[in-house]
Protein backbone atom coordinates (compact mmCIF):
# COMPACT_ATOMS: atom_id res chain seq x y z
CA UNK A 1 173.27 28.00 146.49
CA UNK A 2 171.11 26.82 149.60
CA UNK A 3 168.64 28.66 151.33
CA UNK A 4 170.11 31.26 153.82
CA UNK A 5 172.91 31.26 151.79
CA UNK A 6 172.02 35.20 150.54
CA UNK A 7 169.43 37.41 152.50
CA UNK A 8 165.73 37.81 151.76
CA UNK A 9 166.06 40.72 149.89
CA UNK A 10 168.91 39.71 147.49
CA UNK A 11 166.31 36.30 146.76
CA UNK A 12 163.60 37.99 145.71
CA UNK A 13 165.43 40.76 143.45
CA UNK A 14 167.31 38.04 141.48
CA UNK A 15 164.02 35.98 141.37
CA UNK A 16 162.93 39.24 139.30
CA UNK A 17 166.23 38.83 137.31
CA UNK A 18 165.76 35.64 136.27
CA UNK A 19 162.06 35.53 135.61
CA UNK A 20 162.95 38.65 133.58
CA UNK A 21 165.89 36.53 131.93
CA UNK A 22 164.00 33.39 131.29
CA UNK A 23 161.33 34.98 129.57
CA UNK A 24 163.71 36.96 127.32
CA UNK A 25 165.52 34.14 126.88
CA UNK A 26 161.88 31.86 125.97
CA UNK A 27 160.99 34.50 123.36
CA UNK A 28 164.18 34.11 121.45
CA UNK A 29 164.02 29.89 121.94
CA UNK A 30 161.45 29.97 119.12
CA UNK A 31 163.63 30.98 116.57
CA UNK A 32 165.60 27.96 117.50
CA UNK A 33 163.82 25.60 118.16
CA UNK A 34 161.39 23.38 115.44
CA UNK A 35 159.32 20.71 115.82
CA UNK A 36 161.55 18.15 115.49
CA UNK A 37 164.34 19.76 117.62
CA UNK A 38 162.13 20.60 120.03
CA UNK A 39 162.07 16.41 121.49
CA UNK A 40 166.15 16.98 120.97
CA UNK A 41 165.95 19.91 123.49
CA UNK A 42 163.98 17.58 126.14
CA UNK A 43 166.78 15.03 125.53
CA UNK A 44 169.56 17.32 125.94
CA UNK A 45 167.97 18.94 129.10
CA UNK A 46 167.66 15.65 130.57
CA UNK A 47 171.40 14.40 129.42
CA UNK A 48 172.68 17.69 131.46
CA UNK A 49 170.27 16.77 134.32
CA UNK A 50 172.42 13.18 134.30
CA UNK A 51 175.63 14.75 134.25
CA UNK A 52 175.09 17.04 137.07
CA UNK A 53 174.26 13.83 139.36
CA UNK A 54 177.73 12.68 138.64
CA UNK A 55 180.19 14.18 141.71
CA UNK A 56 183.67 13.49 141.04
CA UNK A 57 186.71 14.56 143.31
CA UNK A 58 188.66 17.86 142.14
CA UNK A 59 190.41 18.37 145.99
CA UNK A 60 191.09 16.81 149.05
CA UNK A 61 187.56 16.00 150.60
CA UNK A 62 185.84 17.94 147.99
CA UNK A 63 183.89 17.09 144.75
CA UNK A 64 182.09 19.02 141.80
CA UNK A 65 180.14 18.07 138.60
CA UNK A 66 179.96 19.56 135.32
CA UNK A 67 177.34 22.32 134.71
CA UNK A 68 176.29 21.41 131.31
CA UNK A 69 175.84 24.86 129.87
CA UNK A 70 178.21 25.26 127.18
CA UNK A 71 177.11 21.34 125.77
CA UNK A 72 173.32 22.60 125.86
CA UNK A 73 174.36 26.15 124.03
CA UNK A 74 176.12 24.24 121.29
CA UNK A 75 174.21 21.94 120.39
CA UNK A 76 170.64 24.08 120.52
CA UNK A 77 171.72 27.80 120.67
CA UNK A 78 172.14 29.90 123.95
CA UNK A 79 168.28 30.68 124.47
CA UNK A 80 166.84 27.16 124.59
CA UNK A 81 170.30 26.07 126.57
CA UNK A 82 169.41 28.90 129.08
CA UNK A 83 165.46 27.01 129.33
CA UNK A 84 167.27 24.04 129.74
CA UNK A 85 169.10 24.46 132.63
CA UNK A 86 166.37 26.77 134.44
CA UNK A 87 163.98 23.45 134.27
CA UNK A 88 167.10 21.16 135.30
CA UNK A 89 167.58 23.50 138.18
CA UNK A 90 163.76 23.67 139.08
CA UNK A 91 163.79 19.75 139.08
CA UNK A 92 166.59 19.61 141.33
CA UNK A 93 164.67 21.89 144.21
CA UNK A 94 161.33 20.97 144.13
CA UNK A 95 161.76 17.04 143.30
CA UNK A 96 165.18 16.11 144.87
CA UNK A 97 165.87 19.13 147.49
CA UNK A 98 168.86 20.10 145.42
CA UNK A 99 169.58 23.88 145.84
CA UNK A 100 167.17 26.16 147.77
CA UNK A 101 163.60 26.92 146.94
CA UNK A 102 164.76 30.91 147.97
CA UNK A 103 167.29 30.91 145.95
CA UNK A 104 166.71 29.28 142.78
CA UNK A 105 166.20 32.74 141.24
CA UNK A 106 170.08 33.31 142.01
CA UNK A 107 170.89 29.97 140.94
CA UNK A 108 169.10 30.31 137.82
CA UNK A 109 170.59 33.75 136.92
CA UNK A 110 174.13 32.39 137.20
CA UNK A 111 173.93 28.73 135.75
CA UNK A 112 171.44 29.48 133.11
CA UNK A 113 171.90 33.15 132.15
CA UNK A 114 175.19 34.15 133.05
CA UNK A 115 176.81 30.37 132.72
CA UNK A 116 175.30 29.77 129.38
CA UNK A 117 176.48 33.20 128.13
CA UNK A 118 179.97 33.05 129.19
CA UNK A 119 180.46 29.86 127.39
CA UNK A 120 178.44 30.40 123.93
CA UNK A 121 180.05 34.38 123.63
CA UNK A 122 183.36 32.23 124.32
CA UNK A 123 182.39 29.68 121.38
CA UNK A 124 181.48 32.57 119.01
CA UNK A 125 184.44 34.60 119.82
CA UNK A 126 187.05 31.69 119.31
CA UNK A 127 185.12 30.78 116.33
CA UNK A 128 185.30 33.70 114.49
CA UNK A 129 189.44 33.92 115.46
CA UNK A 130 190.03 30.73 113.72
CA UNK A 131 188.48 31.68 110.80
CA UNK A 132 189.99 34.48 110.45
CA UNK A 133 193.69 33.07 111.25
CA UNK A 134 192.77 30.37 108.72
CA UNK A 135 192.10 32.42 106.16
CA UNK A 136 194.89 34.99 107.41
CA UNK A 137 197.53 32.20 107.41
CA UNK A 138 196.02 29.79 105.25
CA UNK A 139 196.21 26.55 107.78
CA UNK A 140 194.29 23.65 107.85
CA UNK A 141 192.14 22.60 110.94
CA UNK A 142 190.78 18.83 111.35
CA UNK A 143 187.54 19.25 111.18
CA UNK A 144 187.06 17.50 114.74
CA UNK A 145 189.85 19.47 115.79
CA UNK A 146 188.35 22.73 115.73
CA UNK A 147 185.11 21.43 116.84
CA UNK A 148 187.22 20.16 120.34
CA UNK A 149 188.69 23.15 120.67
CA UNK A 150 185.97 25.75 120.35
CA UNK A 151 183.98 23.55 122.64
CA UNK A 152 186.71 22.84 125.17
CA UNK A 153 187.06 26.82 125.35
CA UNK A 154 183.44 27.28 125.72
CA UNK A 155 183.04 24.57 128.94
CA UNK A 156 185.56 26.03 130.68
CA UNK A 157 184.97 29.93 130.08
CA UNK A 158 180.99 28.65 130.86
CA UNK A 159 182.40 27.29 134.80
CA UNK A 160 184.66 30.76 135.21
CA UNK A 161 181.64 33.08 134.33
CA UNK A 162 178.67 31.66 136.09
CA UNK A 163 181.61 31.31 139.53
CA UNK A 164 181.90 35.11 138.84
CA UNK A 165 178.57 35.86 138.71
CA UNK A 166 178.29 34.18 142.01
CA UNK A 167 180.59 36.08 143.37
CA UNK A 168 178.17 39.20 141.85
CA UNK A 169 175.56 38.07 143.39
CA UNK A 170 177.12 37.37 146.55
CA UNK A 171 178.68 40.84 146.93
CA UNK A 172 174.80 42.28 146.17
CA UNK A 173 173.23 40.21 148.63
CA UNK A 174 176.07 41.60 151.15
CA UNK A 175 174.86 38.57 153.41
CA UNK A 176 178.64 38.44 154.89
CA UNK A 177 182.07 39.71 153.78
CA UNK A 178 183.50 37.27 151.56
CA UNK A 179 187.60 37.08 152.37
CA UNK A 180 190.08 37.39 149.87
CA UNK A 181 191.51 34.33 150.53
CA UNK A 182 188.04 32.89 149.89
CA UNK A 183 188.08 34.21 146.92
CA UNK A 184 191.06 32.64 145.87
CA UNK A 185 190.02 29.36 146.97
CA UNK A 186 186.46 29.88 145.37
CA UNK A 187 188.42 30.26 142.03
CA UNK A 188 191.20 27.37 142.50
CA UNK A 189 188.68 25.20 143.45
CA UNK A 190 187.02 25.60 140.21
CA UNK A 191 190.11 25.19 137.83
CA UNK A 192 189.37 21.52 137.53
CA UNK A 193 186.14 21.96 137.47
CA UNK A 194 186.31 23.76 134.78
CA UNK A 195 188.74 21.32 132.84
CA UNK A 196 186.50 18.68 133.52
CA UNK A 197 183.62 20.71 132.06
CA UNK A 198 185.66 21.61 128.82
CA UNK A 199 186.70 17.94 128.48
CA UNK A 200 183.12 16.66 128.77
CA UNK A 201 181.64 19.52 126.78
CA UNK A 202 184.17 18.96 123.71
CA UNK A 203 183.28 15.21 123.73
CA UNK A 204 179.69 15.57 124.04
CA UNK A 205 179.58 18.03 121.21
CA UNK A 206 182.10 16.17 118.80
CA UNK A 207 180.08 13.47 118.86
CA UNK A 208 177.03 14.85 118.06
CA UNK A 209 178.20 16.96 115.10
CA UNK A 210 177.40 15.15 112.16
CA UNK A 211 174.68 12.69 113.86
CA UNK A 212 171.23 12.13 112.17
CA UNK A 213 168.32 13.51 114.30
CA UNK A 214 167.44 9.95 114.51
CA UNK A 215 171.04 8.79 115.35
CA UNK A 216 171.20 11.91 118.00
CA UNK A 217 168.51 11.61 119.64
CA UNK A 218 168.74 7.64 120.70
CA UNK A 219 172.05 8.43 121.70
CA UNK A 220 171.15 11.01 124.16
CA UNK A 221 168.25 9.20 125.40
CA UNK A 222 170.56 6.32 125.92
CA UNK A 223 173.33 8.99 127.43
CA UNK A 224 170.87 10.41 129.83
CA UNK A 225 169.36 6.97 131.40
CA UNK A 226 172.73 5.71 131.51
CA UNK A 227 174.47 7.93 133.07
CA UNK A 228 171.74 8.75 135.88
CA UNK A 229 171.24 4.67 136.80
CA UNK A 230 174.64 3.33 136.66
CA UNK A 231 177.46 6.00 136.38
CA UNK A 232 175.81 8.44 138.78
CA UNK A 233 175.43 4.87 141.65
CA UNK A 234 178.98 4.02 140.99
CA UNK A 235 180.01 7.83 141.15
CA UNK A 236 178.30 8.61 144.67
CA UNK A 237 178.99 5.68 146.16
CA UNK A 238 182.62 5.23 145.61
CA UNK A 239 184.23 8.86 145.23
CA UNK A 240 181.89 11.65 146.45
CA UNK A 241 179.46 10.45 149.93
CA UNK A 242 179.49 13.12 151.78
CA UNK A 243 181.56 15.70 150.50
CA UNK A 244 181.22 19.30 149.73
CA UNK A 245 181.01 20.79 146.21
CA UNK A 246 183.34 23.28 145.27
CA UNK A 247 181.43 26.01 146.04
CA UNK A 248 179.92 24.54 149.53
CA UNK A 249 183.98 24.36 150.34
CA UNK A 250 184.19 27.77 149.58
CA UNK A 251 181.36 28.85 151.43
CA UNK A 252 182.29 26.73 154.78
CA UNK A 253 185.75 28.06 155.48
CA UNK A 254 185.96 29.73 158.51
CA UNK A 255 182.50 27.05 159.94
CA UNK A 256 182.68 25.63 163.21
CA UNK A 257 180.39 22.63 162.12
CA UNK A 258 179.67 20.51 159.19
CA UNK A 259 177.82 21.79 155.88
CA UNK A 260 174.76 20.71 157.99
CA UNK A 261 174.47 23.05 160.22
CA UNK A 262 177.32 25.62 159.77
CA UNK A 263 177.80 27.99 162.58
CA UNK A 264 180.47 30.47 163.02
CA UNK A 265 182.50 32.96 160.77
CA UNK A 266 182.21 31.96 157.60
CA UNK A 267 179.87 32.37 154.51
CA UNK A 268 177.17 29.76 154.89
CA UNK A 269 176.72 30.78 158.32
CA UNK A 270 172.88 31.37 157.21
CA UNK A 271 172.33 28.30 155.45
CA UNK A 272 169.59 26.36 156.79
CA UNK A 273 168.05 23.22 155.92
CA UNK A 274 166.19 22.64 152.55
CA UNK A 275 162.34 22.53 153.20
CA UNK A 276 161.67 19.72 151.15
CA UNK A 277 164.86 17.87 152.75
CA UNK A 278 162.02 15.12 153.74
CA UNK A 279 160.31 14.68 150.89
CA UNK A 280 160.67 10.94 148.99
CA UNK A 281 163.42 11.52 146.78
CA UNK A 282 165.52 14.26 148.68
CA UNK A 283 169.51 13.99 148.32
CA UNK A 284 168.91 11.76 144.95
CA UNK A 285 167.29 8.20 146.98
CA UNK A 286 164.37 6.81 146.65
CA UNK A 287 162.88 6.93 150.09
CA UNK A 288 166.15 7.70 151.45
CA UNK A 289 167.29 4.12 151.19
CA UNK A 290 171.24 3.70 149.63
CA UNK A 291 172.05 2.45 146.77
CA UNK A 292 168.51 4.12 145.29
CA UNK A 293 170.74 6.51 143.62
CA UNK A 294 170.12 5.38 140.11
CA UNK A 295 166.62 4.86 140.41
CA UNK A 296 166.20 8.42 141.64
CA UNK A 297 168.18 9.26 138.64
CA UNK A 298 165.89 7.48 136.14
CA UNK A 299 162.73 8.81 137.89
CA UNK A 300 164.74 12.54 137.49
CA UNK A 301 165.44 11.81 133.94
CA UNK A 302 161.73 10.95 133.41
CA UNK A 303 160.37 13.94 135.22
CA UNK A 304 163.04 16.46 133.37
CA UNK A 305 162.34 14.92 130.13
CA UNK A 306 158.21 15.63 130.98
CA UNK A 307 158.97 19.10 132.15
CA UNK A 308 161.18 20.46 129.03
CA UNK A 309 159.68 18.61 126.57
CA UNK A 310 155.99 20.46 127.78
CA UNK A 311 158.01 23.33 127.76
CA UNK A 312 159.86 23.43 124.33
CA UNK A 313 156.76 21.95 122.27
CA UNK A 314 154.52 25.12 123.49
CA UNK A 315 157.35 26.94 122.50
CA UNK A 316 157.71 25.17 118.89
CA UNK A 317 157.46 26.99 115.83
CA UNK A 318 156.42 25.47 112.84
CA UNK A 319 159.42 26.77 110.86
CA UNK A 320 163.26 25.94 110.17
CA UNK A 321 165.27 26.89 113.19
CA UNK A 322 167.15 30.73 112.55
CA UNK A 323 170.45 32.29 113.99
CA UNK A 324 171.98 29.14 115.19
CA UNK A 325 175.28 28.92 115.93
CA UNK A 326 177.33 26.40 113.39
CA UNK A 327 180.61 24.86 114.28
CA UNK A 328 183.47 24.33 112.15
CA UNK A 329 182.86 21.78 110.00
């Protein structure tokens, strides 16, 4: 969500929610999180930080990323994956103008909180079904089959939920009537998001289960650089310049401009330019020279990896990691 996108007062009551959130959600991180997994976390936040550079098309003139939730929850439990998207999302705004300074509150209550929860109650719930139809019916699951599937489930209930909390919040902030048709679109434009996130979030996860910390964590340093500098240059540059995400689609039917500076009856009506929107690395370039894409990326990875990793270690416990969600093995 951009600034103007919800009023004032609607901003600084879910700024409230999510501080509220976040620091539930930082007290319960230290039962999962250890020494060891705490450089993991950093790793992982910074891997989701990559994917959400990558725009792909999912429409006609519009193009959407994965959220990264539901790979974050299963792989470090739902409180530390709800940390690690609030300091992706507070990267994005105050380093690369990416989502509103007003409304990262909002943002942060329905990536982080709401997202995250939709997909790991999704992972638990179809979890505990397949055990109990396997031992019900006595089959026999692959191993990596379950694993896929629980995930899959999990990205894609993770995209649904944190679109309906927008909706929530939109209807709160009461900014403008949202049409039903809107509504609609808002929705169908987010089926393939959400397929894409499942797909992604089941490979991610399938190939960490089993890994060595050692093993996992070069990978997703690897993961994360390489998919900022060199998939997220080739993804920008050839499929997505210029194009509205999924929910800035939404948002702009009914404009009489570009995303810009909408005007008219329509949603984003409000929106108004980010206030960092000049500042060096603004709309992921160095500078704002093309083809700096990747390098912004790196520099993003760096700086994420800095901020969570500060983060998680101050909120390490010297202790094995508790309550943590296990998939089928």
């Amino acid at each position: 969500m951009s600034d103007g996108l919800i009023t004032p007062r609607a901003s600084a009551l879910f700024y409230v929610v999510a501080a509220i959130g976040v620091a539930l959600a930082a007290w319960r991180a230290r039962t999962e999180l250890t020494e060891k997994s705490a450089a993991t976390a950093a790793l992982v936040t910074a891997l989701v930080f990559a994917m959400q550079m990558i725009d792909v098309p999912v429409l006609p003139g519009v193009s959407s990323h994965v959220l990264g939730g539901a790979v974050a929850a299963l792989l470090l439990g739902p409180f530390t994956a709800a940390l690690c998207l609030t300091f992706v999302l507070t990267v994005q705004a105050f380093l690369f103008a990416d989502g509103g300074l007003t409304t990262l509150g909002a943002n942060t209550t329905v990536m982080a909180l709401v997202g995250v929860a939709g997909g790991y109650g999704t992972a638990v719930a179809l979890r505990a079904y397949l055990a109990s139809r396997d031992t019900a019916h006595r089959d026999t699951w692959s191993p990596t089959a379950g694993t896929f599937t629980v995930a899959f489930a999990a990205g894609c209930a993770s995209v649904f939920t944190a679109v309906t909390g927008f909706v929530v919040v939109y209807a709160i902030s009461g900014a403008a009537h949202m049409p039903l048709s809107t509504l609609a679109y808002l929705y169908g434009a987010h089926a393939p998001v959400a397929l894409l996130e499942g797909l992604v979030t089941g490979a991610v996860v399938v190939a960490a289960t089993g890994a060595s910390h050692t093993r996992l964590v070069t990978a997703l340093g690897v993961a994360a650089f390489g998919v900022a500098g060199i998939l997220s240059t080739f993804a920008v540059s050839t499929f997505t310049a210029d194009t509205p995400d999924a929910l800035e689609a939404a948002t702009l039917r009914g404009c009489d401009t570009t995303q810009t500076s909408p005007t008219g009856n329509c949603m984003a009506r409000g929106v108004r330019e980010h206030r960092l929107a000049g500042s060096a690395l603004a709309d992921y370039r160095v500078g704002g020279q093309e083809g700096s894409t990747g390098a912004a990326g790196a520099i993003g990875v760096l700086a994420t990896i800095a901020v969570a990793g500060t983060g998680f270690r101050a909120l390490t416990r010297r202790r094995e990691s508790v309550a943590h969600f296990e998939l089928p093995r």
